[in-house]
Protein backbone atom coordinates (compact mmCIF):
# COMPACT_ATOMS: atom_id res chain seq x y z
CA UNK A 1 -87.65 8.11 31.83
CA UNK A 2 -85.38 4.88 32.32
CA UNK A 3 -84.13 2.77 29.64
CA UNK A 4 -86.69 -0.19 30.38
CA UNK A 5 -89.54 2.21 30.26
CA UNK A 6 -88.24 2.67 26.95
CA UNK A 7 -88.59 -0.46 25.87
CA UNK A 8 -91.63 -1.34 23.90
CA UNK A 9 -90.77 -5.21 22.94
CA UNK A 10 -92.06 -7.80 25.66
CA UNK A 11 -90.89 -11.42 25.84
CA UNK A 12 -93.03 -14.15 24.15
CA UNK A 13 -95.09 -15.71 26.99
CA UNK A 14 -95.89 -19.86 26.89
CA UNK A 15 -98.79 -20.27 28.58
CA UNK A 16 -100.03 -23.63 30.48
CA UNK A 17 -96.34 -24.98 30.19
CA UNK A 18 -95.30 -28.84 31.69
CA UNK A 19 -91.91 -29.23 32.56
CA UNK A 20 -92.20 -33.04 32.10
CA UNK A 21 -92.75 -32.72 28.27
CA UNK A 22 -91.51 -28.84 27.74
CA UNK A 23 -89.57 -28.85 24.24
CA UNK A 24 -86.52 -26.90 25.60
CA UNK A 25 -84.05 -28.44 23.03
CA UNK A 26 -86.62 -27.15 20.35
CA UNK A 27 -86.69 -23.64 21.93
CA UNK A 28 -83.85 -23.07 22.58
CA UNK A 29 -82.89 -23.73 19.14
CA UNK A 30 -85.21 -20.90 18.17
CA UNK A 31 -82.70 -18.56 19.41
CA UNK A 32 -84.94 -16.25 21.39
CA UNK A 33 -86.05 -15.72 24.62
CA UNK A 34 -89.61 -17.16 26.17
CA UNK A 35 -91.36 -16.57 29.76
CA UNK A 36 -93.13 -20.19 30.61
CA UNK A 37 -96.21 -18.47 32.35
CA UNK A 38 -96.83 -20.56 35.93
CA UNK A 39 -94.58 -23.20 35.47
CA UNK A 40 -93.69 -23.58 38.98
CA UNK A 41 -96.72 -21.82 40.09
CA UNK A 42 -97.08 -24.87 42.54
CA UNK A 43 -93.64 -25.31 44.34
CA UNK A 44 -93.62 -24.93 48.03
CA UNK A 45 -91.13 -22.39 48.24
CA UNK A 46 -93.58 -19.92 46.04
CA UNK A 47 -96.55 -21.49 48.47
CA UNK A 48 -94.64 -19.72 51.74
CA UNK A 49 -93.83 -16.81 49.53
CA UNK A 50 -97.07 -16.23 49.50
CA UNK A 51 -97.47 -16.19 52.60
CA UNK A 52 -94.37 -13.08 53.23
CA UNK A 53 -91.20 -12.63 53.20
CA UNK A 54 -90.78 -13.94 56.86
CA UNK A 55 -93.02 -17.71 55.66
CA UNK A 56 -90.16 -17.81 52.41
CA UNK A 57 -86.83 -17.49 54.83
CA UNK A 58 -88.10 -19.86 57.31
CA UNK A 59 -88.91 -22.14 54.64
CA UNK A 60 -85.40 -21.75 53.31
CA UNK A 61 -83.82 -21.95 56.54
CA UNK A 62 -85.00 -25.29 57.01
CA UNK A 63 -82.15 -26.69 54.09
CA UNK A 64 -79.17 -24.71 55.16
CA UNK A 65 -76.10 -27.26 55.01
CA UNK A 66 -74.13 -25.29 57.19
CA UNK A 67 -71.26 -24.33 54.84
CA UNK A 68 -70.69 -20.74 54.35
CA UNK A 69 -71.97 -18.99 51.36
CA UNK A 70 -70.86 -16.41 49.07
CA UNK A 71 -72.64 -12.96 49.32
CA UNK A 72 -72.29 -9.76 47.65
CA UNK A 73 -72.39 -6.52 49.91
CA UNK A 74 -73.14 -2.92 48.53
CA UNK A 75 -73.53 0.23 49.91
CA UNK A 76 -76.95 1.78 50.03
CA UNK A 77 -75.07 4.70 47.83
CA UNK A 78 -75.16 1.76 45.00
CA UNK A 79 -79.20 1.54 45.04
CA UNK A 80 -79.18 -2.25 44.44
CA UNK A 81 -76.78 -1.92 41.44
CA UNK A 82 -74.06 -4.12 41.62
CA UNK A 83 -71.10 -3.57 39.19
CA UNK A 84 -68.46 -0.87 38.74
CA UNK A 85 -66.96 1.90 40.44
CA UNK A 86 -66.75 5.21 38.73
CA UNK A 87 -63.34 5.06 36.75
CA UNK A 88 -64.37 1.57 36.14
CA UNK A 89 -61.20 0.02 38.02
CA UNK A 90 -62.40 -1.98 40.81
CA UNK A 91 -66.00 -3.21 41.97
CA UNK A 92 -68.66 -1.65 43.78
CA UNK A 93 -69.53 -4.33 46.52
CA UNK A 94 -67.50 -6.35 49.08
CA UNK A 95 -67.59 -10.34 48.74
CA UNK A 96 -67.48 -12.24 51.90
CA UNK A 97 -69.01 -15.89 53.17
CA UNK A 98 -71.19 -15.81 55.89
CA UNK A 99 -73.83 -18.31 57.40
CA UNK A 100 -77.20 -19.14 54.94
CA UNK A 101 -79.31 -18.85 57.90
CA UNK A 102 -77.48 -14.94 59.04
CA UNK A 103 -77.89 -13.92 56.00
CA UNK A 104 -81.35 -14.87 55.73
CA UNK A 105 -82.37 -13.07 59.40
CA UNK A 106 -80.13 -10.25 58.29
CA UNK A 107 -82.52 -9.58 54.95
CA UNK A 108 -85.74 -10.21 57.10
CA UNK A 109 -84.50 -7.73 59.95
CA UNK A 110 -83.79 -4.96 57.51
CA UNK A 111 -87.19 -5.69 54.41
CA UNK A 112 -88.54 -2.49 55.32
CA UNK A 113 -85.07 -0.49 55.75
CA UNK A 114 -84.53 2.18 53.06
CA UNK A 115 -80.93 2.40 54.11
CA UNK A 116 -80.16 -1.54 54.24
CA UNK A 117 -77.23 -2.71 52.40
CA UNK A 118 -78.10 -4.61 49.29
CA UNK A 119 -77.62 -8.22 49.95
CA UNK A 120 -77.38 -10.45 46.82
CA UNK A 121 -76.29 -14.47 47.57
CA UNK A 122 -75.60 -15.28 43.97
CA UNK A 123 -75.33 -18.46 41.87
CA UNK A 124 -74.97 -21.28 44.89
CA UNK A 125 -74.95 -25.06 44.04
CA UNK A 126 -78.26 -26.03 45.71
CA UNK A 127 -76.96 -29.49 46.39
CA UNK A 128 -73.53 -28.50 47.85
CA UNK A 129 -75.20 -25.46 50.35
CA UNK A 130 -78.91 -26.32 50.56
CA UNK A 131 -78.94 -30.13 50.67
CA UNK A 132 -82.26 -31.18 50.39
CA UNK A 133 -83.97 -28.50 48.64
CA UNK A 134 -83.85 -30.30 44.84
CA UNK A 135 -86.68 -32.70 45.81
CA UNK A 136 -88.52 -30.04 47.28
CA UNK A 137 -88.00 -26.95 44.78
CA UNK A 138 -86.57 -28.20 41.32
CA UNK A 139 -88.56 -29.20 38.29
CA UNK A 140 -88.65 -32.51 36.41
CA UNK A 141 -87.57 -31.53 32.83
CA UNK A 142 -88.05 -34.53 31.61
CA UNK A 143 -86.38 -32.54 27.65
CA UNK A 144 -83.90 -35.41 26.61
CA UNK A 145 -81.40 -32.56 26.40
CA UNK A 146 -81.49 -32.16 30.17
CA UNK A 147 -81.57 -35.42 30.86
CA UNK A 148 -78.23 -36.39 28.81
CA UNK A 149 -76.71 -33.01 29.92
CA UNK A 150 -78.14 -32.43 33.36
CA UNK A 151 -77.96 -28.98 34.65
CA UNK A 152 -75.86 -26.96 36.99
CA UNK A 153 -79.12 -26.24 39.72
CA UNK A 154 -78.46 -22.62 41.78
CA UNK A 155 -80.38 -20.46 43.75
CA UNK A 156 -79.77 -16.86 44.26
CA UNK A 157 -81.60 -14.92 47.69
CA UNK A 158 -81.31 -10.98 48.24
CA UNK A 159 -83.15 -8.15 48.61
CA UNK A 160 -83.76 -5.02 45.94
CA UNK A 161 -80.57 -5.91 43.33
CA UNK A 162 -79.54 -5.55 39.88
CA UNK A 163 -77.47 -7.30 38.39
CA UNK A 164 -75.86 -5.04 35.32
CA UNK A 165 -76.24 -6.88 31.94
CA UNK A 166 -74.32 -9.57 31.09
CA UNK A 167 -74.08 -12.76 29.07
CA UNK A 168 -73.78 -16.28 30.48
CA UNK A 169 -71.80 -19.61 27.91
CA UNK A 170 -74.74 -21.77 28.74
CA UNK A 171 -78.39 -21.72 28.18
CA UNK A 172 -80.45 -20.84 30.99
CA UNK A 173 -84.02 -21.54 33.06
CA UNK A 174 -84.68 -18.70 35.16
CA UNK A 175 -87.50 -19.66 37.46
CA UNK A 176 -88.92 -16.73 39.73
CA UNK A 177 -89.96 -18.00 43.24
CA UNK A 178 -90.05 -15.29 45.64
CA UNK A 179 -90.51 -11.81 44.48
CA UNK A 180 -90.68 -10.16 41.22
CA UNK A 181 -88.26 -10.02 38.68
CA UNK A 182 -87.79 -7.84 36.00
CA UNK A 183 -85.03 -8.99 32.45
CA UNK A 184 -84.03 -6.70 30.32
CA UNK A 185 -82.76 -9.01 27.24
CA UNK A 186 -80.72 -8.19 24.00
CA UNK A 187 -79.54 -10.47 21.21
CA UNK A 188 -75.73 -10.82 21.17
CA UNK A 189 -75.11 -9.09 18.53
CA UNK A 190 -76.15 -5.78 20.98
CA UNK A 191 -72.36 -6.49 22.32
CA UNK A 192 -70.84 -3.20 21.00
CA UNK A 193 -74.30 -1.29 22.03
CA UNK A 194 -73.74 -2.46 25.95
CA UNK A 195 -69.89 -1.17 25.86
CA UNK A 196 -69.03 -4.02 28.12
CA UNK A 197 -66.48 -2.93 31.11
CA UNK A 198 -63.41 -4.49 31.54
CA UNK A 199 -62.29 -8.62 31.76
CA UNK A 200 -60.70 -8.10 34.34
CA UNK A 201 -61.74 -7.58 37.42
CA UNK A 202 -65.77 -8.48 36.88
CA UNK A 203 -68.14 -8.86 39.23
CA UNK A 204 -69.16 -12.61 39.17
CA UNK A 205 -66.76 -13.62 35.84
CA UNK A 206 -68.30 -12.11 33.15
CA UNK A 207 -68.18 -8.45 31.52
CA UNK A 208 -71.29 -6.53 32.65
CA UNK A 209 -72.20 -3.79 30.93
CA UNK A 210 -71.19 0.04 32.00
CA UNK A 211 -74.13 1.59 31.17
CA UNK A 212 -77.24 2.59 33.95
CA UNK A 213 -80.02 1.44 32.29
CA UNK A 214 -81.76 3.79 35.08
CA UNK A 215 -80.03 6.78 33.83
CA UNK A 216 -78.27 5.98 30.61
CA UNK A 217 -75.29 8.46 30.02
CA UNK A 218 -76.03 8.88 25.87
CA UNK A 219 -73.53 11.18 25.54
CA UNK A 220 -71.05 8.16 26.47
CA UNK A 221 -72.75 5.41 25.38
CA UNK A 222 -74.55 6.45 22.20
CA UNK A 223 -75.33 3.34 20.78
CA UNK A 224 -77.14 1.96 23.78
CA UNK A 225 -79.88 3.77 21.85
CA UNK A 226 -79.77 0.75 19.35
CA UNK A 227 -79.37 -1.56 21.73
CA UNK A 228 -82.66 -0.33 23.52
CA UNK A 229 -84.44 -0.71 19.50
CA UNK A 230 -83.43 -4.21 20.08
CA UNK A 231 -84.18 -5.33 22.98
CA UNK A 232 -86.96 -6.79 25.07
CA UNK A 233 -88.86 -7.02 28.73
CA UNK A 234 -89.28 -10.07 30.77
CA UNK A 235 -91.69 -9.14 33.65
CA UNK A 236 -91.49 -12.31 36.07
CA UNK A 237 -94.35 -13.06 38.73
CA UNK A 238 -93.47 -16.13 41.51
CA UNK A 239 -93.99 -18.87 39.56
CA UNK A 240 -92.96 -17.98 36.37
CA UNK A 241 -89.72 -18.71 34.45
CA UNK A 242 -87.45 -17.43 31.49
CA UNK A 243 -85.73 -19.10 29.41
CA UNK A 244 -83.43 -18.06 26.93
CA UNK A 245 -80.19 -19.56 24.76
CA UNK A 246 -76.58 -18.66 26.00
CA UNK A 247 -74.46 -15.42 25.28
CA UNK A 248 -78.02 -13.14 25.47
CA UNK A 249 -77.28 -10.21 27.58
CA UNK A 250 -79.22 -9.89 30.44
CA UNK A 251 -79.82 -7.78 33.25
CA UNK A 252 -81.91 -8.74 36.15
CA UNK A 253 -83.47 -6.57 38.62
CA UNK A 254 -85.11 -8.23 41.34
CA UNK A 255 -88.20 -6.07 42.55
CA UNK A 256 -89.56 -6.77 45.95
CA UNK A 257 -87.60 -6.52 49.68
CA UNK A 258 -86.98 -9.98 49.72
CA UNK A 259 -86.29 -12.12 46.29
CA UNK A 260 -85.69 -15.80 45.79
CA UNK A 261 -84.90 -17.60 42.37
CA UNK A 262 -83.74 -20.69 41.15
CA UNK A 263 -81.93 -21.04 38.08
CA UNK A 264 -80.43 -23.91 35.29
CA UNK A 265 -77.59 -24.01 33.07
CA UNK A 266 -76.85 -26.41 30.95
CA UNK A 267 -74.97 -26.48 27.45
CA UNK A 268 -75.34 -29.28 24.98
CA UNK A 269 -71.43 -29.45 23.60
CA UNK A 270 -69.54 -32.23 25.00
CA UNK A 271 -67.15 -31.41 28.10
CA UNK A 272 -63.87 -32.24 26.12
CA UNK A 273 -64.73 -29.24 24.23
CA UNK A 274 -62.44 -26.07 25.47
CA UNK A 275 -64.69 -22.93 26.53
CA UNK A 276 -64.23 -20.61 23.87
CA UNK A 277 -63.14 -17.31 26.56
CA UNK A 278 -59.97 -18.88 26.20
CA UNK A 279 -60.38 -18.45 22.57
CA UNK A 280 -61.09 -15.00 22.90
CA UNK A 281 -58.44 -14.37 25.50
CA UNK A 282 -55.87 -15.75 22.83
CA UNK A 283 -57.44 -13.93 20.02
CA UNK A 284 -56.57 -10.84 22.00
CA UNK A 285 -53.48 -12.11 22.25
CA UNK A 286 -52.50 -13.32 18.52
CA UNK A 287 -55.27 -11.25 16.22
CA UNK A 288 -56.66 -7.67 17.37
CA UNK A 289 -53.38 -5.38 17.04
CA UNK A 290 -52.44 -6.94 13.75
CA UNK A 291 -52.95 -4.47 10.25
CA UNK A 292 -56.17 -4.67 8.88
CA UNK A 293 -55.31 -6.48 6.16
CA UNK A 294 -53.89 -9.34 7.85
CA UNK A 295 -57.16 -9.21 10.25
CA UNK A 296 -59.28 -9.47 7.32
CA UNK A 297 -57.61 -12.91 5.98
CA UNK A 298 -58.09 -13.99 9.35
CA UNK A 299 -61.28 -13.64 9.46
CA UNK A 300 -61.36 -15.15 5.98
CA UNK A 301 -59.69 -18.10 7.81
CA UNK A 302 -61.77 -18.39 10.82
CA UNK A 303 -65.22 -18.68 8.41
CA UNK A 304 -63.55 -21.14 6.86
CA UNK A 305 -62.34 -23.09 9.56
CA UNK A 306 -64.58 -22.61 12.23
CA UNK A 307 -67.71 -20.64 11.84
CA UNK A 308 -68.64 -22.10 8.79
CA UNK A 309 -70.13 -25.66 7.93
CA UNK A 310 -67.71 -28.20 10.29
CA UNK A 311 -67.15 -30.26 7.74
CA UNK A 312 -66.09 -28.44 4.82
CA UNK A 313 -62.50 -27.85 5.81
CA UNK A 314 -61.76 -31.52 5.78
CA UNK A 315 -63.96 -33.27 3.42
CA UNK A 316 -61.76 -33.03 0.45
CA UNK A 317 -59.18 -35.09 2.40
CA UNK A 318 -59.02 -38.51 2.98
CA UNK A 319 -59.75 -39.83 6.65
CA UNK A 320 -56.75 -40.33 7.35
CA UNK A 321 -55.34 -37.32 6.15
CA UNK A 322 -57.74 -34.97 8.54
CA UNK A 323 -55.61 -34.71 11.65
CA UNK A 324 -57.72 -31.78 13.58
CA UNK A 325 -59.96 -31.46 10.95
CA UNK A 326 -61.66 -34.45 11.75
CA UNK A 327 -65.03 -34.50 14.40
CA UNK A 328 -63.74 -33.73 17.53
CA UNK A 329 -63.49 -36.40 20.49
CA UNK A 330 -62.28 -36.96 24.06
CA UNK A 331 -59.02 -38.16 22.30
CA UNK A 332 -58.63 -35.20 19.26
CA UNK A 333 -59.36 -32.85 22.06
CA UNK A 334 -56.70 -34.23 24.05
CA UNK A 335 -54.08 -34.17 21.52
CA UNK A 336 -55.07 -30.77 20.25
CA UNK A 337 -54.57 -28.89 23.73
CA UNK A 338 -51.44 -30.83 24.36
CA UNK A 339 -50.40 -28.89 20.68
CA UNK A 340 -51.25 -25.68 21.63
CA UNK A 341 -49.78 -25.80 25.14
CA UNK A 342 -46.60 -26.99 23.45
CA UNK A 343 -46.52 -24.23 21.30
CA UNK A 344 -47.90 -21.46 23.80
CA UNK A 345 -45.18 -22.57 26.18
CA UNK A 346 -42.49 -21.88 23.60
């Protein structure tokens, strides 16, 4: 029995949902996940999806801007499973950039191939390598949120993939076009329950998790068991899409020989503001071999400073007394990193 078939919990499911007046600020700040049943149950590209594999790449063909893409390349030995190699030191795939349109006769040549190589084109910027495709394929949020913080828009083509679980900084519309898709979601605080792999290298930027969810090694990876208690199934049909708040671990399997989906990210925190990897990176750095003691007052420190209310450190002091304790802007930020790469440069 695999790990999903283990999994009893099933995403919420929004039926009848408008993307023109979809609350996504509101839902996301639920904090949990939520399939919008059909929203794009009318786009074109679902339409010639319909109609096979062979209708969907033609239709697809039709925007290729003639830059090469990034794809991922796996051996049939990795069944679709993109991630680690066995000691967990390098990756199991090749990258390489190739033509939109080869890569797209490639997968239709080799649909009904058991022994095809997994093919898996990955996060591309719609507008920069499939000009024209926006106005034919993405929908109009019309969520004040996305229109003040407009999304990055990607599509991502392949054939039978997984992509191990992971977490993504920004919140995310998943929207299913071609082919079924199955998510396997956990809350973040599942992190030590996924025993991510290493930061370095990772498949697409992020830690993905080292456990199979096919065949999960419990010996190994014991508290995946709690992690499986906790999590939850997003079974996608063309048409359909997922959304869900950033840092959720995710892994997507996409079910059918040939897959198409579009995605958005978007985050809501002004672009001044650092990403906080290089937080963690640092805290690495300054924090995790200290004594426990010391780690403890740290963490005393950070609630106060930063994960509690962001005003509470500074509202005893006069205004003009805050320095970095103050609300953050373009300027604050500006004078903050030049501090810190002053001192990091010492």
């Amino acid at each position: 029995m695999t790990a999903v078939q283990r999994i009893s919990r099933r995403t919420r499911v929004i039926e009848a949902a408008d993307a023109r007046t979809l609350p996504i600020a509101a839902l996301i700040a639920e904090g949990r996940p939520a399939i919008l049943r059909g929203i794009a149950a009318h786009a074109p590209l679902v339409e010639a999806g319909r109609h096979g594999a062979a209708a969907a790449i033609a239709w697809l063909k039709q925007f290729d801007g003639g830059q090469p893409v990034t794809a991922y390349i796996g051996d049939p030995v990795i069944a679709g499973r993109f991630g680690y190699t066995g000691d967990g030191t390098a990756l199991n795939f090749a990258r390489e950039r190739g033509s939109l349109t080869a890569y797209l006769d490639q997968l239709l040549a080799s649909l009904h191939d058991p022994a095809a190589p997994a093919i898996y084109i990955g996060s591309t910027d719609i507008d920069q390598y499939l000009p024209g495709l926006r106005a034919e394929a993405a929908l109009p949020f019309g969520d004040p949120e996305l229109l003040e913080h407009p999304p990055l828009v990607s599509i991502w083509i392949g054939n039978r993939t997984t992509a191990a679980a992971h977490y993504d900084m920004s919140n995310n519309i998943a929207v299913t076009l071609v082919g079924r898709r199955r998510f396997t979601l956990f809350p973040p605080d599942q992190v030590a329950n996924l025993y991510p792999g290493p930061l370095d290298p990772t498949p697409a930027g992020q830690v993905v998790s080292m456990v199979d969810f096919d065949a999960p090694d419990l010996d190994r990876y014991p508290g995946f068991a709690d992690a499986l208690a906790a999590a939850e199934i997003a079974e996608m049909e063309p048409g359909d899409a997922l959304i869900y708040p950033a840092l959720w671990w995710h892994q997507v399997e996409a079910l059918d020989p040939f897959n198409a989906m579009i995605n958005y990210w978007w985050n809501a925190t002004p672009r001044f503001m650092d990403t906080p990897q290089n937080t963690l990176l640092h805290g690495l750095l300054s924090l995790r071999d200290r004594p426990a003691h010391e780690k403890a007052g740290w963490q005393a420190l950070f609630d106060y400073y930063v994960f509690g209310d962001a005003t509470r450190a500074g509202a005893h002091l006069p205004g003009v007394a805050r320095g970095a304790l103050a609300p953050l802007d373009a300027t604050a930020a500006r004078r903050l990193r030049a501090t810190l790469l002053q001192r990091l440069n010492r």
